[in-house]
C-alpha atoms as a PDB file:
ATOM      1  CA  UNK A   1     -71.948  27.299 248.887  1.00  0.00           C
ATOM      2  CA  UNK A   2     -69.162  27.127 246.673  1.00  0.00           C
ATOM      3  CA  UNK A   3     -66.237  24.681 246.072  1.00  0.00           C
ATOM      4  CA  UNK A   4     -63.655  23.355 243.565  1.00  0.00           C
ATOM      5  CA  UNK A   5     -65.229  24.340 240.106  1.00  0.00           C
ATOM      6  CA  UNK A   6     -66.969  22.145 237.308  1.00  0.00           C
ATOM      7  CA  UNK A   7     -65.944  22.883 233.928  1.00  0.00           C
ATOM      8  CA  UNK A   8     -68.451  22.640 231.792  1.00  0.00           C
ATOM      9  CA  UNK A   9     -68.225  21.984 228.477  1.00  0.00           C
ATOM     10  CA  UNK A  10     -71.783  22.776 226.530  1.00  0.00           C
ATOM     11  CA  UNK A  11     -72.560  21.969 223.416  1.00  0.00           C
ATOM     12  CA  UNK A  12     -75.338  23.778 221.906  1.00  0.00           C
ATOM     13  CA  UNK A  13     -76.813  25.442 218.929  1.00  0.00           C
ATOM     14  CA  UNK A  14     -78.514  29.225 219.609  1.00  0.00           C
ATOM     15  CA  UNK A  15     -82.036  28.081 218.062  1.00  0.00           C
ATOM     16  CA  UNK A  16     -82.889  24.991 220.222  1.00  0.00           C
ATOM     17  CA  UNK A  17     -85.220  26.317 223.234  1.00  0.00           C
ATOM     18  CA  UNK A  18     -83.918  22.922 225.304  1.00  0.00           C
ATOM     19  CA  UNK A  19     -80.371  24.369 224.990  1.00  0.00           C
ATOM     20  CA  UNK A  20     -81.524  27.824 225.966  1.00  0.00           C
ATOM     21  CA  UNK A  21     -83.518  26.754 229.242  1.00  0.00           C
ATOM     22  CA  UNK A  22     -80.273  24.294 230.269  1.00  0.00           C
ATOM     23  CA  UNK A  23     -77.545  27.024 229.707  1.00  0.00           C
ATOM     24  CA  UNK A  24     -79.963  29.597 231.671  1.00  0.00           C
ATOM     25  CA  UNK A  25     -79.866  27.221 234.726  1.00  0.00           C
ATOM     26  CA  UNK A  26     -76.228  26.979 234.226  1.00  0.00           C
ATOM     27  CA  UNK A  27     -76.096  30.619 234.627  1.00  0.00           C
ATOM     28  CA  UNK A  28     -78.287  30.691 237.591  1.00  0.00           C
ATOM     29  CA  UNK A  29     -76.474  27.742 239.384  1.00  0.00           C
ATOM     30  CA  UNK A  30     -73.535  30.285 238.637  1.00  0.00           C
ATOM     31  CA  UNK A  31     -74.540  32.863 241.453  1.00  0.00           C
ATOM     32  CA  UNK A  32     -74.277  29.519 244.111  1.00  0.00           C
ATOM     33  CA  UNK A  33     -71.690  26.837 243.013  1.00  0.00           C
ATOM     34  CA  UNK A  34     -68.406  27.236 240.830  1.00  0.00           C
ATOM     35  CA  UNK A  35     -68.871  26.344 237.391  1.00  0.00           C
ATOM     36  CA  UNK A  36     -66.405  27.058 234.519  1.00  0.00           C
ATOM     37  CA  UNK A  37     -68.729  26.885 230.952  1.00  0.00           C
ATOM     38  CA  UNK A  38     -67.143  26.170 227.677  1.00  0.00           C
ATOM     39  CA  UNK A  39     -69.200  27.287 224.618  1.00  0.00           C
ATOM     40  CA  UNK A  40     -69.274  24.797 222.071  1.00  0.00           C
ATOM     41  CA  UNK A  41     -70.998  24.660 218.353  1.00  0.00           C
ATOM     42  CA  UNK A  42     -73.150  22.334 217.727  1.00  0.00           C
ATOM     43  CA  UNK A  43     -75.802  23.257 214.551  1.00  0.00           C
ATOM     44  CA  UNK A  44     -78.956  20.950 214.222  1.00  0.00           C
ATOM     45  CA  UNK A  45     -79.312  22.124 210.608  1.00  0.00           C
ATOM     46  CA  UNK A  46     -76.153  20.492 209.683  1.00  0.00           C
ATOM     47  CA  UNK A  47     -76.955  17.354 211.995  1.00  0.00           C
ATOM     48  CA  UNK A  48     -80.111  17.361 210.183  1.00  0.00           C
ATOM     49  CA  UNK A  49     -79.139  17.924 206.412  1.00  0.00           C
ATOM     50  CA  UNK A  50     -81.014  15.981 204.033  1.00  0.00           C
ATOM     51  CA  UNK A  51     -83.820  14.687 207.366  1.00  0.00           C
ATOM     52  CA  UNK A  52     -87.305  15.106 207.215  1.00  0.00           C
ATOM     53  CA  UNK A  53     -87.983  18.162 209.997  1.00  0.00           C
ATOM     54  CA  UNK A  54     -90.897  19.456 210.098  1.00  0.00           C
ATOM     55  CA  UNK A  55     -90.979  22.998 208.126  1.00  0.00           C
ATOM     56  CA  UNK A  56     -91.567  25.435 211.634  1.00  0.00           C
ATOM     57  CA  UNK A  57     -88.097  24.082 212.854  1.00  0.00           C
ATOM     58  CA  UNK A  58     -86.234  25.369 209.494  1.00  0.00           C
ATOM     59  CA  UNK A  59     -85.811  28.855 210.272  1.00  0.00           C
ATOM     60  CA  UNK A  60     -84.766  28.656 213.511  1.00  0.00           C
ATOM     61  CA  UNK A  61     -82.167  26.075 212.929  1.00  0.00           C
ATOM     62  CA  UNK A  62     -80.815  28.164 209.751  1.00  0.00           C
ATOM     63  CA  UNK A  63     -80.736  31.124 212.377  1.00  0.00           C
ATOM     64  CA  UNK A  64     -78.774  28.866 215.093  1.00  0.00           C
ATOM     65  CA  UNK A  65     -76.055  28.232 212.209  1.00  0.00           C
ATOM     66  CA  UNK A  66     -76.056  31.493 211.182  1.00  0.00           C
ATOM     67  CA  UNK A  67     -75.127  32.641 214.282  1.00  0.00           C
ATOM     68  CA  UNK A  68     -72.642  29.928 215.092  1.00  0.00           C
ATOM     69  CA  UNK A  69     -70.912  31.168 212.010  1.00  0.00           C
ATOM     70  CA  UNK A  70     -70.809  34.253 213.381  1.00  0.00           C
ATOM     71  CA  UNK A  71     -69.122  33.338 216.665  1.00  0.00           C
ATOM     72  CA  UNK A  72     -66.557  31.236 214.563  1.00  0.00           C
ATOM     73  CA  UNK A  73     -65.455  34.426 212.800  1.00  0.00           C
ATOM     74  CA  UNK A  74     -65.152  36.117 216.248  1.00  0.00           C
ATOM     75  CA  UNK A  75     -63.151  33.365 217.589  1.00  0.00           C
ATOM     76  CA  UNK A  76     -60.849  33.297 213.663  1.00  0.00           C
ATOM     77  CA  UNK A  77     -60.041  36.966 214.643  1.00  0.00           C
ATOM     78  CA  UNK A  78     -59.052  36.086 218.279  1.00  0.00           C
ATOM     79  CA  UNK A  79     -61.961  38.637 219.526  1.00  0.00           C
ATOM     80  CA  UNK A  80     -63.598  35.869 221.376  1.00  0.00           C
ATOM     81  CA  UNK A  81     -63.593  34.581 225.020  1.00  0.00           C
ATOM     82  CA  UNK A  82     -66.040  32.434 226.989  1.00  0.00           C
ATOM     83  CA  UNK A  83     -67.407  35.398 228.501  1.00  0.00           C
ATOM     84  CA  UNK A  84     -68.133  37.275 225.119  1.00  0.00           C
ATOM     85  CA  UNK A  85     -69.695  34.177 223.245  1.00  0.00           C
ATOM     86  CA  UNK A  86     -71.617  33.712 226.831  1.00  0.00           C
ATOM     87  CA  UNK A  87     -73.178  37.176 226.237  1.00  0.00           C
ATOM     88  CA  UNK A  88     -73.542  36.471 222.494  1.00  0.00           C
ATOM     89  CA  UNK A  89     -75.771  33.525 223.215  1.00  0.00           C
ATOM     90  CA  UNK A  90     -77.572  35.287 226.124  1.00  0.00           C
ATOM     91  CA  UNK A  91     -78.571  38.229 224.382  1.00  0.00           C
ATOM     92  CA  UNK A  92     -79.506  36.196 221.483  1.00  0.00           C
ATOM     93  CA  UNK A  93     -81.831  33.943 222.973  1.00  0.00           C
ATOM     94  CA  UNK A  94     -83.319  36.909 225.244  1.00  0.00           C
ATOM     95  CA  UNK A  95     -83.959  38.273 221.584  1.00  0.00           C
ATOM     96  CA  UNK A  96     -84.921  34.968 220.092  1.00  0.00           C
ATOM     97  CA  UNK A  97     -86.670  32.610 222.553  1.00  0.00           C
ATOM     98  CA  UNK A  98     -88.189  35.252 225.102  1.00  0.00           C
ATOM     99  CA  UNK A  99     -89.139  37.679 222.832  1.00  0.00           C
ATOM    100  CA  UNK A 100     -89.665  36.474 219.416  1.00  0.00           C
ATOM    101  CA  UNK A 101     -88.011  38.407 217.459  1.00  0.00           C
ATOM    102  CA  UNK A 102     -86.623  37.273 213.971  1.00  0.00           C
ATOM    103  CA  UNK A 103     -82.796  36.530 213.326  1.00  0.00           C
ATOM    104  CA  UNK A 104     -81.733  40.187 212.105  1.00  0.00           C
ATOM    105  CA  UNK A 105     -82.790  41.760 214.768  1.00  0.00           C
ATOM    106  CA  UNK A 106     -81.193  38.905 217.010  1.00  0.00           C
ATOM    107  CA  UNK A 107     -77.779  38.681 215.854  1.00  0.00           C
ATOM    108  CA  UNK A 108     -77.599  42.386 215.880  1.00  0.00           C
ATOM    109  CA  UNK A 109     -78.181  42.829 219.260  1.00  0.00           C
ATOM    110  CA  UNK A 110     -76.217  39.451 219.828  1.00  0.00           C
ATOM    111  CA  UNK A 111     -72.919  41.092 218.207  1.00  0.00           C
ATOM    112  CA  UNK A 112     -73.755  44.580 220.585  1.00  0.00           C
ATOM    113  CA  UNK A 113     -73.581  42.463 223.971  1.00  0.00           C
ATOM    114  CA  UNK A 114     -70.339  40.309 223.138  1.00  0.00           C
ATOM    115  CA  UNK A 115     -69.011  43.706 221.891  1.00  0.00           C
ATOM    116  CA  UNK A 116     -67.995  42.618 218.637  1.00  0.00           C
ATOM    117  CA  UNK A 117     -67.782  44.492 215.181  1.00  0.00           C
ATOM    118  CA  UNK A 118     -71.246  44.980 213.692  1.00  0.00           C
ATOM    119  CA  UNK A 119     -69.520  44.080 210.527  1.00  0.00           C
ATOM    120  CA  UNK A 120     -68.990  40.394 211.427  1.00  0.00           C
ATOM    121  CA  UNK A 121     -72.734  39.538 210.993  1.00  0.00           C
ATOM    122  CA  UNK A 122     -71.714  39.533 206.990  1.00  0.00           C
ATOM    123  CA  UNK A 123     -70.294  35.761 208.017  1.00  0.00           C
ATOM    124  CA  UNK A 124     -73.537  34.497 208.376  1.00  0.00           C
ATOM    125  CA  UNK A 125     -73.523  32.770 204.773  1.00  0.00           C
ATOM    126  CA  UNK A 126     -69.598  31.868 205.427  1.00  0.00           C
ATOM    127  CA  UNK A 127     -69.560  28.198 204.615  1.00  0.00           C
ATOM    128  CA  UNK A 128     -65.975  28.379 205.162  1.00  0.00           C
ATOM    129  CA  UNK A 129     -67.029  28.378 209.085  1.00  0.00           C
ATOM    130  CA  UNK A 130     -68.854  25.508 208.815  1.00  0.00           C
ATOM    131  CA  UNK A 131     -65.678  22.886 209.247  1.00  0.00           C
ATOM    132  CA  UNK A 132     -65.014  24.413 212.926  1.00  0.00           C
ATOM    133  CA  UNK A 133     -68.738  23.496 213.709  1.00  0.00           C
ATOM    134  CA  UNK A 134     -68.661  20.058 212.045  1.00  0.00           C
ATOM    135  CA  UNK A 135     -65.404  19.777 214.174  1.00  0.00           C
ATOM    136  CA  UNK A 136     -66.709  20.358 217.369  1.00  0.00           C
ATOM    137  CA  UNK A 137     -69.790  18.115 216.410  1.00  0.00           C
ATOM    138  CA  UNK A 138     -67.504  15.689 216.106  1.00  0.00           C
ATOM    139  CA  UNK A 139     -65.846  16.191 218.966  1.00  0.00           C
ATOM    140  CA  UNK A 140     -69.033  16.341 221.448  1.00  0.00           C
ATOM    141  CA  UNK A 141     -69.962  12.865 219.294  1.00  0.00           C
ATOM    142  CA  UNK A 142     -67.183  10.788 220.246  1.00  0.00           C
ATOM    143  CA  UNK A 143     -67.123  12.295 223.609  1.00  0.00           C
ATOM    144  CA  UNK A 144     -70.862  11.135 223.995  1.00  0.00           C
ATOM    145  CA  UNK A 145     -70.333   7.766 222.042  1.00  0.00           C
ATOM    146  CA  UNK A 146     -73.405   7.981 220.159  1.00  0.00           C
ATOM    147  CA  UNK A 147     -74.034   9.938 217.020  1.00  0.00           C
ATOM    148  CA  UNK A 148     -77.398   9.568 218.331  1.00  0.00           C
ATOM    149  CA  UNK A 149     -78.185  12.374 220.252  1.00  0.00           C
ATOM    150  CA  UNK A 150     -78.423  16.512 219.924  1.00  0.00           C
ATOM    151  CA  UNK A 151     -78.445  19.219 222.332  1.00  0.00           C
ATOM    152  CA  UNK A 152     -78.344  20.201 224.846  1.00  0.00           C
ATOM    153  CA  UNK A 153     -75.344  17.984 225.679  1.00  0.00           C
ATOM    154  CA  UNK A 154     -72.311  19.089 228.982  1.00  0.00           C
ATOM    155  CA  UNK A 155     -69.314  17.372 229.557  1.00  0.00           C
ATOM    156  CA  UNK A 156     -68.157  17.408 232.704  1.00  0.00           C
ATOM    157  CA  UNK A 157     -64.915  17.653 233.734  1.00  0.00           C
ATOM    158  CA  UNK A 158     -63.907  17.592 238.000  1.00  0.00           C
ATOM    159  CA  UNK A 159     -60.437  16.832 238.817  1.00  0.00           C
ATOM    160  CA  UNK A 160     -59.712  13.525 236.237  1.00  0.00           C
ATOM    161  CA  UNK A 161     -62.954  13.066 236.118  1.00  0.00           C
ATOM    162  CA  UNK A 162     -65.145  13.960 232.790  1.00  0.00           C
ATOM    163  CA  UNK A 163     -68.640  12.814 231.844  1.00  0.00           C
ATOM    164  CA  UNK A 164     -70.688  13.488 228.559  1.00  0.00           C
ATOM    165  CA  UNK A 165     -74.530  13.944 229.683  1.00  0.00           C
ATOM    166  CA  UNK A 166     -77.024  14.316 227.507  1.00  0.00           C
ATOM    167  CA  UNK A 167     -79.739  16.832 228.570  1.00  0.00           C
ATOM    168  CA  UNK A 168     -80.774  17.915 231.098  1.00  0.00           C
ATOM    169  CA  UNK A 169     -84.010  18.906 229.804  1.00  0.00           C
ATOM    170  CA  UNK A 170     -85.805  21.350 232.013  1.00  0.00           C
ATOM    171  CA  UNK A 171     -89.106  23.459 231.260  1.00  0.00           C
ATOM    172  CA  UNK A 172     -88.514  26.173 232.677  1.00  0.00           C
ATOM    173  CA  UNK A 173     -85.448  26.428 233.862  1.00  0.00           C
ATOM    174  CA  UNK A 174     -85.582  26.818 237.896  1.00  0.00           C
ATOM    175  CA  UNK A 175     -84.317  29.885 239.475  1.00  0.00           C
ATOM    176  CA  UNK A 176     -82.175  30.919 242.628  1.00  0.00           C
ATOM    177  CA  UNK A 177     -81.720  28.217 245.473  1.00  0.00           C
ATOM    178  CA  UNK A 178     -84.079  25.720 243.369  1.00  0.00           C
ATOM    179  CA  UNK A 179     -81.849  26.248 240.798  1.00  0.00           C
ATOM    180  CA  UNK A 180     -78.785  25.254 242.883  1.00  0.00           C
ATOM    181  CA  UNK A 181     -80.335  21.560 244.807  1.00  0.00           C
ATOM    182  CA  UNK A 182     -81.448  20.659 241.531  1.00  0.00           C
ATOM    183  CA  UNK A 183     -77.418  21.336 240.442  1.00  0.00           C
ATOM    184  CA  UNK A 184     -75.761  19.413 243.281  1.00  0.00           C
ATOM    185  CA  UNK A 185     -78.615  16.415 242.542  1.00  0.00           C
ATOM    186  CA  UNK A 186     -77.880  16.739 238.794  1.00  0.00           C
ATOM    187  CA  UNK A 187     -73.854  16.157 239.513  1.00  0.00           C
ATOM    188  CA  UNK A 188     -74.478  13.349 242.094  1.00  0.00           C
ATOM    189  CA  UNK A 189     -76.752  11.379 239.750  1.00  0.00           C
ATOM    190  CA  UNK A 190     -74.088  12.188 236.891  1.00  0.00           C
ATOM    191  CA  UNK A 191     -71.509  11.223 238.832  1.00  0.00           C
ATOM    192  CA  UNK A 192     -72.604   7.575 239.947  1.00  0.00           C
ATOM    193  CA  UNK A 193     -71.286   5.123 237.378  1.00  0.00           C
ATOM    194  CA  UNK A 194     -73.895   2.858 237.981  1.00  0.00           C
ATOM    195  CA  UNK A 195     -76.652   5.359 236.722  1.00  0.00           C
ATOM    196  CA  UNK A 196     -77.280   5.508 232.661  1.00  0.00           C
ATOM    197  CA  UNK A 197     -80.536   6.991 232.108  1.00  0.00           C
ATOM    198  CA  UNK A 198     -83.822   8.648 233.391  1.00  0.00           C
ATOM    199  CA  UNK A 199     -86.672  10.605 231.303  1.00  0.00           C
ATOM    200  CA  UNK A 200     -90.249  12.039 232.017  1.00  0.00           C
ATOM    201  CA  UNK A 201     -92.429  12.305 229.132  1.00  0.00           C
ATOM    202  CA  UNK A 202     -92.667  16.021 228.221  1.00  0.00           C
ATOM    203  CA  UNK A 203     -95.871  17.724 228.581  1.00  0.00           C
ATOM    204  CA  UNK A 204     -95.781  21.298 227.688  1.00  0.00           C
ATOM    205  CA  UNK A 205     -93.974  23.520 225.012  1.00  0.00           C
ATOM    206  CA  UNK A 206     -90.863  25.837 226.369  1.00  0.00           C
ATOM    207  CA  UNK A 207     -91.925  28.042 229.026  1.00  0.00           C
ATOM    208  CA  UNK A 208     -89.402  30.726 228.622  1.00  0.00           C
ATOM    209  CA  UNK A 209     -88.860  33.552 232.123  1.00  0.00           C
END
């Protein structure tokens, strides 16, 4: 069943495993309902410059900046879309999150699915592209009205109508008409302006399909 289309702005940075699960619902909600997705930046290892995170979280979030980098210098030499940075992320995280692999290996193949010069990976260590990212952090901030929050984080935008949601969470993301009830619940709840918040303690670690 399809209708007038959500655009969907997401914020999100390629290392968190929340962000991945969320944006992989998105996708399959995508077969059922119109939804227009934005890809935003949004690195946790700026966010968390100069925190105390725990040392297993360090080289993922250095990956997930490294690779926003990467889609800033594909959006600096107008070879980006939403559709290309949408298969940048998905083949990244298929690399990354499903199968482990380390963040050469992941980028590479990354830069092969959005069909993008190999040669842009050497903007990993740009710190040029940083101010885009800090931009758009920014931006999703305000938007939210918290600088107390991460990712994954939508804003939804129907008609006049936009809301900044934080989350959802899900573990693991649901699949085909699941995927779609939970969608149409998600908007209704995000919708109602008398509804704030909602959370379930989490349980397990990311089960990834």
């Amino acid at each position: 069943m399809k209708g007038f289309a959500v655009r969907i702005s997401f914020y999100f940075d390629p290392s968190c495993p929340w962000s991945w699960m969320t944006s992989r619902w998105l996708a399959e909600v995508q077969q059922f309902r119109d939804l227009d997705v934005a890809w935003k930046p949004f690195s946790l290892e700026i966010k968390n410059a100069g925190s105390d995170v725990p040392a297993q979280y360090r080289p993922g979030m250095r990956l997930g900046l490294r690779a926003l980098r990467v889609i800033e210098a594909a959006k600096a030499e107008q070879l980006a879309d939403d559709n290309s940075i949408g298969r940048f992320y998905s083949a990244l995280g298929e690399q990354f999150h499903n199968l482990g692999l380390g963040a050469k290996s992941s980028i590479a193949d990354a830069l092969s699915a959005a069909q993008w010069p190999a040669e842009l990976h050497y903007n990993e260590n740009n710190e040029d592209l940083d101010l885009p990212i800090r931009e758009s952090m920014s931006e999703a901030l305000a938007l939210y009205g918290s600088e107390n929050t991460g990712v994954p984080l939508l804003v939804l935008e129907e008609g006049p109508t936009r809301i900044t949601v934080s989350g959802p969470i899900l573990n693991p993301a649901p699949r085909g008409e699941e995927a779609a009830k939970l969608w149409d619940g998600f908007l209704i709840v995000a919708k109602n302006s008398s509804f704030y918040e909602m959370k379930k303690h989490r349980v397990a670690a990311p089960i990834f399909n």
